[in-house]
Protein backbone atom coordinates (compact mmCIF):
# COMPACT_ATOMS: atom_id res chain seq x y z
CA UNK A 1 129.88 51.60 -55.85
CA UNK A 2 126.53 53.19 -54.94
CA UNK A 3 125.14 50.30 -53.24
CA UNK A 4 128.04 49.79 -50.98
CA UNK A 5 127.47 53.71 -50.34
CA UNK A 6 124.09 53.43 -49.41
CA UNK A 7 125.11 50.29 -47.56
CA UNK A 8 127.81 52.31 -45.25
CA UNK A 9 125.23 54.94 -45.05
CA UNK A 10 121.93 52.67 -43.50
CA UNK A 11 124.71 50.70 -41.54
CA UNK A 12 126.05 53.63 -39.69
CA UNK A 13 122.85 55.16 -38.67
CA UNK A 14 121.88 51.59 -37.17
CA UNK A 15 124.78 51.12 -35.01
CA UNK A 16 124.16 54.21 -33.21
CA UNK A 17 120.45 52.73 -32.38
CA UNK A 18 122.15 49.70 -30.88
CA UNK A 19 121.39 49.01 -27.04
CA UNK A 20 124.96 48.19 -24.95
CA UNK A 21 124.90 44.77 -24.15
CA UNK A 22 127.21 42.34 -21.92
CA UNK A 23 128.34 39.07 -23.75
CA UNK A 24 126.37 37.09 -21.73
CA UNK A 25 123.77 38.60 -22.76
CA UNK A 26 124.11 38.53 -26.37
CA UNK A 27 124.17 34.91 -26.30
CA UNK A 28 121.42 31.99 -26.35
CA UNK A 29 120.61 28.79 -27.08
CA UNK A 30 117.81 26.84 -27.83
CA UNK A 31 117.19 22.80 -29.29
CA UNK A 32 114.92 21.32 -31.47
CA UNK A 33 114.47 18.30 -33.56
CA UNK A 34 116.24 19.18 -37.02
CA UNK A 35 117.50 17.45 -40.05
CA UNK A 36 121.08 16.13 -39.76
CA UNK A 37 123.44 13.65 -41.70
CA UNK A 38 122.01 11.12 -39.68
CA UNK A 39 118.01 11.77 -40.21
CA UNK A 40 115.70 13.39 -37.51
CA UNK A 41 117.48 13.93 -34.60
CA UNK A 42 117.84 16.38 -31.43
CA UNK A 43 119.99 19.70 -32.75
CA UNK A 44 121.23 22.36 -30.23
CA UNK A 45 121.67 26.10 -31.54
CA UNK A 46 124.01 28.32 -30.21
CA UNK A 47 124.88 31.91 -30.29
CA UNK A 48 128.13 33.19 -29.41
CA UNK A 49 128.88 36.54 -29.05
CA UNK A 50 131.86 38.04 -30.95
CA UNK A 51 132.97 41.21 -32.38
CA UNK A 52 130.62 41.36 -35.43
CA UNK A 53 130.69 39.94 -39.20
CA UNK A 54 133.89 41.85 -40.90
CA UNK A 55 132.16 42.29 -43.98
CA UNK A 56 129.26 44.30 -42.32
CA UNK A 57 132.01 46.51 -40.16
CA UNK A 58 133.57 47.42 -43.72
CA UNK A 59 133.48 50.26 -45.68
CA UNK A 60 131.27 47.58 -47.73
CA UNK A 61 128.24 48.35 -44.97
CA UNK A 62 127.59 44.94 -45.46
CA UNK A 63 124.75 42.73 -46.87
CA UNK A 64 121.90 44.38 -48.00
CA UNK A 65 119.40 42.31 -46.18
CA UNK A 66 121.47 41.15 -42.81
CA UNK A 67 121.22 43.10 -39.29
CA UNK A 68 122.85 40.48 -37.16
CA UNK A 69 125.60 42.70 -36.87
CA UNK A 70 123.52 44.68 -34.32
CA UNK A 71 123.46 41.18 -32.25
CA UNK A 72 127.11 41.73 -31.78
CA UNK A 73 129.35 43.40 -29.11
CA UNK A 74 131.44 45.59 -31.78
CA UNK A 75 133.95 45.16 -29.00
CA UNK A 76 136.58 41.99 -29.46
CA UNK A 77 135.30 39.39 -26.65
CA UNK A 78 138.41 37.84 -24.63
CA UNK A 79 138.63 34.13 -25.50
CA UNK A 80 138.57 32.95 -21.81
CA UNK A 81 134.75 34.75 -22.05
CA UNK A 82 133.75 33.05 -24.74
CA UNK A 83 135.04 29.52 -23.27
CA UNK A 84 133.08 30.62 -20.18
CA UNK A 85 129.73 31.39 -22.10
CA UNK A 86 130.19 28.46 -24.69
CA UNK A 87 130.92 25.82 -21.50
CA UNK A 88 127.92 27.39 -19.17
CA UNK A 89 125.47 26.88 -22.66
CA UNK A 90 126.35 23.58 -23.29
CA UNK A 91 125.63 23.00 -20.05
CA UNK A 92 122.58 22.69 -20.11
CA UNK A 93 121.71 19.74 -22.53
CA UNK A 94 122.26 16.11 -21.13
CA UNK A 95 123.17 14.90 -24.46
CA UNK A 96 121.93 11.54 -23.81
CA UNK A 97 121.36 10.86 -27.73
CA UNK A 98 123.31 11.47 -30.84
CA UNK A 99 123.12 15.15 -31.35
CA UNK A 100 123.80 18.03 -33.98
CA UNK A 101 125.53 21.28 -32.39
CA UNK A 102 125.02 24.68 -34.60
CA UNK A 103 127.15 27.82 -33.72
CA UNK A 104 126.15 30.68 -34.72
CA UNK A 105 128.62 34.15 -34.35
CA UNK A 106 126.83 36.77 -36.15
CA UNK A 107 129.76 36.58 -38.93
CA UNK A 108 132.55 33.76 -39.85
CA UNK A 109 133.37 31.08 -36.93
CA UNK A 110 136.90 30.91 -39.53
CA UNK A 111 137.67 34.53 -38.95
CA UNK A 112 140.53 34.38 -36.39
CA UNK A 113 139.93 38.11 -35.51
CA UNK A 114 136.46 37.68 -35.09
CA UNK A 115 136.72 34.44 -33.23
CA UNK A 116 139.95 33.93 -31.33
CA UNK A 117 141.83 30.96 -32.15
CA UNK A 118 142.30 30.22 -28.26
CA UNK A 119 138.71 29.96 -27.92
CA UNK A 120 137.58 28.32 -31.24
CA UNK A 121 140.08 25.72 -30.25
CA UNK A 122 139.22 25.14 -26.74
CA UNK A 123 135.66 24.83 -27.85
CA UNK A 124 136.23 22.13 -30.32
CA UNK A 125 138.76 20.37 -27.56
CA UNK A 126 135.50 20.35 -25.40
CA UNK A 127 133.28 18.76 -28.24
CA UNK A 128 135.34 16.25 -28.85
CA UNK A 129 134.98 14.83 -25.45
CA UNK A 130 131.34 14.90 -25.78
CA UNK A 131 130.70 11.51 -27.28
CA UNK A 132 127.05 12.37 -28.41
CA UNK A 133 127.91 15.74 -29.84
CA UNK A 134 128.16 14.19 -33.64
CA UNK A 135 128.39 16.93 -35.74
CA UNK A 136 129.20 20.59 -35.67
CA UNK A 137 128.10 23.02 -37.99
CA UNK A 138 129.54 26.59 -37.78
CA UNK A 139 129.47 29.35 -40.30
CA UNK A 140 132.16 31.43 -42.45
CA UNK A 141 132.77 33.47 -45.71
CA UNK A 142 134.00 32.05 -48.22
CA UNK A 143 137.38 33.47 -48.32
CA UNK A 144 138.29 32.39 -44.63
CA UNK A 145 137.68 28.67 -45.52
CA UNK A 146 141.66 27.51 -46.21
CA UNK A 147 142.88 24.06 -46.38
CA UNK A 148 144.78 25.43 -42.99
CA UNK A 149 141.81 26.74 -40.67
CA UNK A 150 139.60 23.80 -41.76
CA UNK A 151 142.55 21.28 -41.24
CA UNK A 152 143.39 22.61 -37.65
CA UNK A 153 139.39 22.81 -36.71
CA UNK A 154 139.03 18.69 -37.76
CA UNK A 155 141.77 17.24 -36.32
CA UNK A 156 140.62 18.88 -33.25
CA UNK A 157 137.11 16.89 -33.75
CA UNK A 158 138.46 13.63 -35.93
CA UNK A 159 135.01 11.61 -35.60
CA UNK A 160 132.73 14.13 -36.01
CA UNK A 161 130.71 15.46 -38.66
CA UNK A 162 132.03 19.48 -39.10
CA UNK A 163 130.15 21.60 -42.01
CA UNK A 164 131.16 24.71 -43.19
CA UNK A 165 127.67 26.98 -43.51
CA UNK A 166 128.34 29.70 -46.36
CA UNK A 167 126.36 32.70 -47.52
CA UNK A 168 126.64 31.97 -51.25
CA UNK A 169 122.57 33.33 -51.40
CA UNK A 170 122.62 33.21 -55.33
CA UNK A 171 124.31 30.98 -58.17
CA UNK A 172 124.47 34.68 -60.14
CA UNK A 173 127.20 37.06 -59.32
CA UNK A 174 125.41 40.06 -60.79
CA UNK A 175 122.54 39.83 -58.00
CA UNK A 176 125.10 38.93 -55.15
CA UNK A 177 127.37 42.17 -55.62
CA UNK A 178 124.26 44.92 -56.71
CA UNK A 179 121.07 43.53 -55.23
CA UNK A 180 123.17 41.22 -51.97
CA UNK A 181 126.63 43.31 -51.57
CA UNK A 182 127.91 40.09 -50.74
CA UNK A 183 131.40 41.36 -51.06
CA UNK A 184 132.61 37.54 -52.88
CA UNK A 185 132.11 35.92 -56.36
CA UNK A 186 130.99 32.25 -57.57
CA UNK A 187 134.21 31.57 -58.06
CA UNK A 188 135.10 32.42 -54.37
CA UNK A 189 132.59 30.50 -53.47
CA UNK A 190 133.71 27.17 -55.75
CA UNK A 191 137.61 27.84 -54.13
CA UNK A 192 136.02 27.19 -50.61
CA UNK A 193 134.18 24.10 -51.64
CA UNK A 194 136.34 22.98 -53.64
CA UNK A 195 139.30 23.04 -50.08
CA UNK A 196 136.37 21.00 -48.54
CA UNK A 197 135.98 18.38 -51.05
CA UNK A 198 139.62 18.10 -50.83
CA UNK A 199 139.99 17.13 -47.32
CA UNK A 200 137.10 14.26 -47.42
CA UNK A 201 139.37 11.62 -47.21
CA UNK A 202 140.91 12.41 -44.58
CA UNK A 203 137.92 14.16 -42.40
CA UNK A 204 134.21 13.83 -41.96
CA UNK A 205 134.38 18.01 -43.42
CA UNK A 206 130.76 19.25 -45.47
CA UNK A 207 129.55 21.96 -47.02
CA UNK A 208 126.29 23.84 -46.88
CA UNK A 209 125.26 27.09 -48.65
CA UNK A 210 122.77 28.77 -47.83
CA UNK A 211 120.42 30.22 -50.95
CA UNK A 212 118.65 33.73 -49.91
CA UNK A 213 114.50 33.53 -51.31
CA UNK A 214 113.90 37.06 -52.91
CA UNK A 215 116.64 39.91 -52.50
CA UNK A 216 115.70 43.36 -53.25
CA UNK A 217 114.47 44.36 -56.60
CA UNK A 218 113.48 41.30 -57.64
CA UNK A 219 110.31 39.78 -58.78
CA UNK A 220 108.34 36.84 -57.03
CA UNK A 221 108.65 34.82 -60.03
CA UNK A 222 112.30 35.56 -60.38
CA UNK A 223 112.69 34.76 -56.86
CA UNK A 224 111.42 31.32 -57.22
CA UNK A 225 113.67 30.89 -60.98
CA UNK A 226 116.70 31.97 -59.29
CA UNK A 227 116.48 30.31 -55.71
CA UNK A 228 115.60 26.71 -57.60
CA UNK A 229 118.88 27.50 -59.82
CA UNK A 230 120.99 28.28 -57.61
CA UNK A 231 120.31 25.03 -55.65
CA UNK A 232 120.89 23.01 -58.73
CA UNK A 233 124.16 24.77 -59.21
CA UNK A 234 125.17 24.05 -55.57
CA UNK A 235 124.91 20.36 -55.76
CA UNK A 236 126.91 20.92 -59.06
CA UNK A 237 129.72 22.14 -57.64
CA UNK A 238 129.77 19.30 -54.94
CA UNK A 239 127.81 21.15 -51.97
CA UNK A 240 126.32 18.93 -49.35
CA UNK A 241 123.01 20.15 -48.73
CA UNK A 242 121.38 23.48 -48.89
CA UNK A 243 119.26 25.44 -46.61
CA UNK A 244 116.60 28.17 -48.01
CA UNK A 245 116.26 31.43 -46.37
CA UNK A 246 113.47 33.29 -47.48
CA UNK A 247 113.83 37.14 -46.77
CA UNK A 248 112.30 38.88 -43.61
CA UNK A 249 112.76 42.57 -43.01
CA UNK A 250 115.77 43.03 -40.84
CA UNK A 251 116.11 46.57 -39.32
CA UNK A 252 118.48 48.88 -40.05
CA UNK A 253 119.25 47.74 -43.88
CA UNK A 254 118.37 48.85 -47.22
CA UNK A 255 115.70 46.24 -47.47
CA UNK A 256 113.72 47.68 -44.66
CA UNK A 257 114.55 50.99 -46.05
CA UNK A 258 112.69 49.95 -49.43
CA UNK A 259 110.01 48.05 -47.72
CA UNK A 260 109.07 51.07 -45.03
CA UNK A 261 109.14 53.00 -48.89
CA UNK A 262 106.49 50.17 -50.02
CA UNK A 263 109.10 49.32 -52.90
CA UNK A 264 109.71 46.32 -51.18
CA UNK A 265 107.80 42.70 -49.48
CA UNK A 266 109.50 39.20 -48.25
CA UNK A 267 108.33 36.32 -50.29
CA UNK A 268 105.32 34.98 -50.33
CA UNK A 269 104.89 31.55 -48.85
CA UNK A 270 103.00 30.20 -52.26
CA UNK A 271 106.48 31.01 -53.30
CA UNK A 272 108.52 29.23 -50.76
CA UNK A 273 105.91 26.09 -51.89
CA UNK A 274 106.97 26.27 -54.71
CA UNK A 275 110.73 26.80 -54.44
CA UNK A 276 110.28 23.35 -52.14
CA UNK A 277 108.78 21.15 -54.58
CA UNK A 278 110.77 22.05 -57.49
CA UNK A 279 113.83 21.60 -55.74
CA UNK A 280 112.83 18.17 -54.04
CA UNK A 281 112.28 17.24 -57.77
CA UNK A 282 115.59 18.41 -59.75
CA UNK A 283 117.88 18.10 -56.50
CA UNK A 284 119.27 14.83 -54.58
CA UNK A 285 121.21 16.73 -52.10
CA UNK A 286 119.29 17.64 -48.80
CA UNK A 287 117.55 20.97 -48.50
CA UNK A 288 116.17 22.96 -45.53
CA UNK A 289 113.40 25.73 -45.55
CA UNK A 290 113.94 28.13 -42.82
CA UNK A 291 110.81 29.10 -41.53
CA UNK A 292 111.71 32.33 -39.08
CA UNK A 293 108.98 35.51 -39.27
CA UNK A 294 106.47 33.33 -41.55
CA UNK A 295 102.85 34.98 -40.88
CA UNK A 296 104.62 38.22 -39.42
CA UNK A 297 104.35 41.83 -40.64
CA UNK A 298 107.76 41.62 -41.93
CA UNK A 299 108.58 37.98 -43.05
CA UNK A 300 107.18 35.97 -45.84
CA UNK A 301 103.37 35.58 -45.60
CA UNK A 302 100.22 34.61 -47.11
CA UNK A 303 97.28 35.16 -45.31
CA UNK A 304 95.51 34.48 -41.65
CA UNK A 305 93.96 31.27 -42.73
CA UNK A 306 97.08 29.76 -43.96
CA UNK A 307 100.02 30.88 -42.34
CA UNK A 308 100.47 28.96 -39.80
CA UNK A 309 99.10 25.78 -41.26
CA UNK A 310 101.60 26.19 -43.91
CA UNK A 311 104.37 27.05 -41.64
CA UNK A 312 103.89 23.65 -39.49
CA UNK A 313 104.00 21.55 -42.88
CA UNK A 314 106.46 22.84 -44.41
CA UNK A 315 108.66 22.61 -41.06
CA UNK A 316 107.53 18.85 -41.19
CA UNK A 317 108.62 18.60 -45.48
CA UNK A 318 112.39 19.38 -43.62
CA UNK A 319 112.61 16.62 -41.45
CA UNK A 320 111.24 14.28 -43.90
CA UNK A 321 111.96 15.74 -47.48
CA UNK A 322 109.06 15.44 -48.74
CA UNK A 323 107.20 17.94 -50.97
CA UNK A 324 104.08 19.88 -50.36
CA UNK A 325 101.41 18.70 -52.74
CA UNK A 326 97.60 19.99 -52.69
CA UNK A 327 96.87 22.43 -50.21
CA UNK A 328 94.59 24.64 -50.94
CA UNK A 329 93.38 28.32 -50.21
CA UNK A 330 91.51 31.11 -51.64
CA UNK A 331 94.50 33.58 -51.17
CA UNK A 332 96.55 31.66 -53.91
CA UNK A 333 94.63 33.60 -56.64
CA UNK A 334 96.64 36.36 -55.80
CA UNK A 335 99.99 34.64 -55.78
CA UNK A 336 99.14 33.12 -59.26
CA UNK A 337 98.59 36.54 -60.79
CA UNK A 338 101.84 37.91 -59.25
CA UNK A 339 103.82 35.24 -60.58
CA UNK A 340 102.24 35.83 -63.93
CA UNK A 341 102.70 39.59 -64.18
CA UNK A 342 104.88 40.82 -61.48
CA UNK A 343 107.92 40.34 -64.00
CA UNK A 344 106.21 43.02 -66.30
CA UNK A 345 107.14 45.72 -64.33
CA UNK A 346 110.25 44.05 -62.18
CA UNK A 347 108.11 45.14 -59.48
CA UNK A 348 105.04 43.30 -57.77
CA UNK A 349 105.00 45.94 -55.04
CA UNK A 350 103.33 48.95 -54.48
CA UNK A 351 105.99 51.75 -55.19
CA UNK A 352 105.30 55.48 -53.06
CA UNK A 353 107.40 58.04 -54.67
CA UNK A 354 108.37 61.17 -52.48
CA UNK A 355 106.21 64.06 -52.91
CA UNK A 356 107.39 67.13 -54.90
């Protein structure tokens, strides 16, 4: 498949950019108040370094949109390392209130050969002695979430919250495999909710998808359609909550290869507005706006007067769920018209052509 060739091709000249790093220093953390199952509360984020999303190591080359692979060590990391790193980051919190703990791995937490089972389960032996940790939230692929590997990660954590974060990015599987290279179907995706929704009576297990806000060679008006449908179809299928992630221009992928072309620009935030109040309207189920590289030169943007403004409200419209209701600017005018035409030509962006 051409995409998956062009994929391989963007992927391989990246990797050789990528900077040696130590595991230690490929990991982080940070907190912030966040919305759990609880309401507002105090959520810690955590990366962990591993060997790198499988998909994106593939002949696949990977999403078209994702460069967290070059976060990774492309090198297995021993188990006893990661216990080490995951032990000296946690740390550093007190934990003196009810708190949500997010792992991140730059690919699937469920993925034994990304994540060593010694380690995943050591980790989740050490959360379940910390009495305010109340949920964990890791994330996976679809295909690695079995009754089995969710089953031995719960009983490991009994009374706490544990959600399952998966890629799905669209409810339509003809943008996920030719615009996305996702490498998985709905249907893969329904299989792995559906093993969640099958173990709620016995554990406190959840699902979360995550719904991507523009992929390449798509229209601003067709980004807003298809991100608002795709959330309705989540809750359909029993999904917990959902969390937006409106594109910004990773490098080394073939969405900063079409945006350096000018074939190619992240949402606009009149868009992510939009996307917001629709879906607080038509959907019960919680849903999160990520609001990472708003107002940068390669994230979703509107202009200098209302970037920021716009990012600080709409961070607030996550904690409480509300929607975003009369703000006003003059740089909407252009927003309206690209939602009104941009479909007319599938393409709202400027488009340079190589010279003869």
């Amino acid at each position: 498949m051409k995409i998956q060739e062009l994929s391989q091709e963007i992927r391989a000249k990246a990797l050789k950019r990528i900077k040696e790093k130590t595991p230690q220093e490929l990991s982080a953390t940070w907190s912030h108040e966040d919305l759990t199952y609880s309401g507002e509360g105090p959520t810690i984020f955590m990366i962990l370094p591993t060997t790198g999303c499988a998909w994106a190591l593939a002949e696949s080359g990977g999403c078209t949109m994702c460069s967290y692979i070059s976060e990774s060590s492309l090198e297995p990391v021993p188990a006893q390392t990661l216990i080490e790193i995951f032990n000296d980051l946690i740390g550093r919190y007190e934990l003196n209130e009810p708190t949500a703990l997010k792992i991140f791995t730059s690919g699937s937490f469920l993925n034994t050969s990304e994540f060593p089972i010694e380690a995943r389960d050591q980790i989740l032996k050490t959360l379940n002695d910390l009495k305010n940790v109340t949920e964990v939230i890791v994330e996976s692929r679809p295909e690695y979430v079995t009754k089995k590997e969710i089953i031995d990660c719960c009983s490991l954590i009994p009374d706490k919250i544990f959600e399952i974060s998966m890629g799905l990015e669209t409810s339509d599987d003809y943008t996920r495999e030719f615009k996305i290279n996702k490498g998985f179907t709905q249907q893969d995706f329904e299989n792995a909710v559906g093993v969640i929704k099958g173990l709620k009576n016995q554990y406190e297990v959840k699902s979360k998808a995550y719904i991507l806000i523009k992929p390449i060679l798509t229209s601003e008006k067709g980004a807003i359609d298809e991100a608002v449908q795709t959330a309705i179809y989540a809750e359909a299928k029993g999904v917990d909550r959902v969390s937006f992630c409106p594109s910004t221009i990773h490098k080394g992928t073939m969405m900063e290869e079409l945006w350096r072309k000018g074939s190619y620009q992240p949402p606009r935030i009149w868009s992510v507005l939009e996307i917001i109040n629709q879906v607080r309207e038509s959907v019960k189920i919680p849903s999160i706006m990520d609001t990472s590289g708003f107002g940068t030169r390669r994230g979703p943007y509107n202009c200098k007067n209302c970037n920021s403004k716009l990012k600080k409200i709409i961070m607030k419209s996550n904690l409480d769920q509300s929607t975003i209701k009369d703000f006003k600017c003059n740089c909407k005018v252009e927003w309206d018209a690209e939602t009104k035409f941009g479909d007319m030509t599938q393409s709202p962006s400027r488009i340079q052509y190589p010279k003869n």
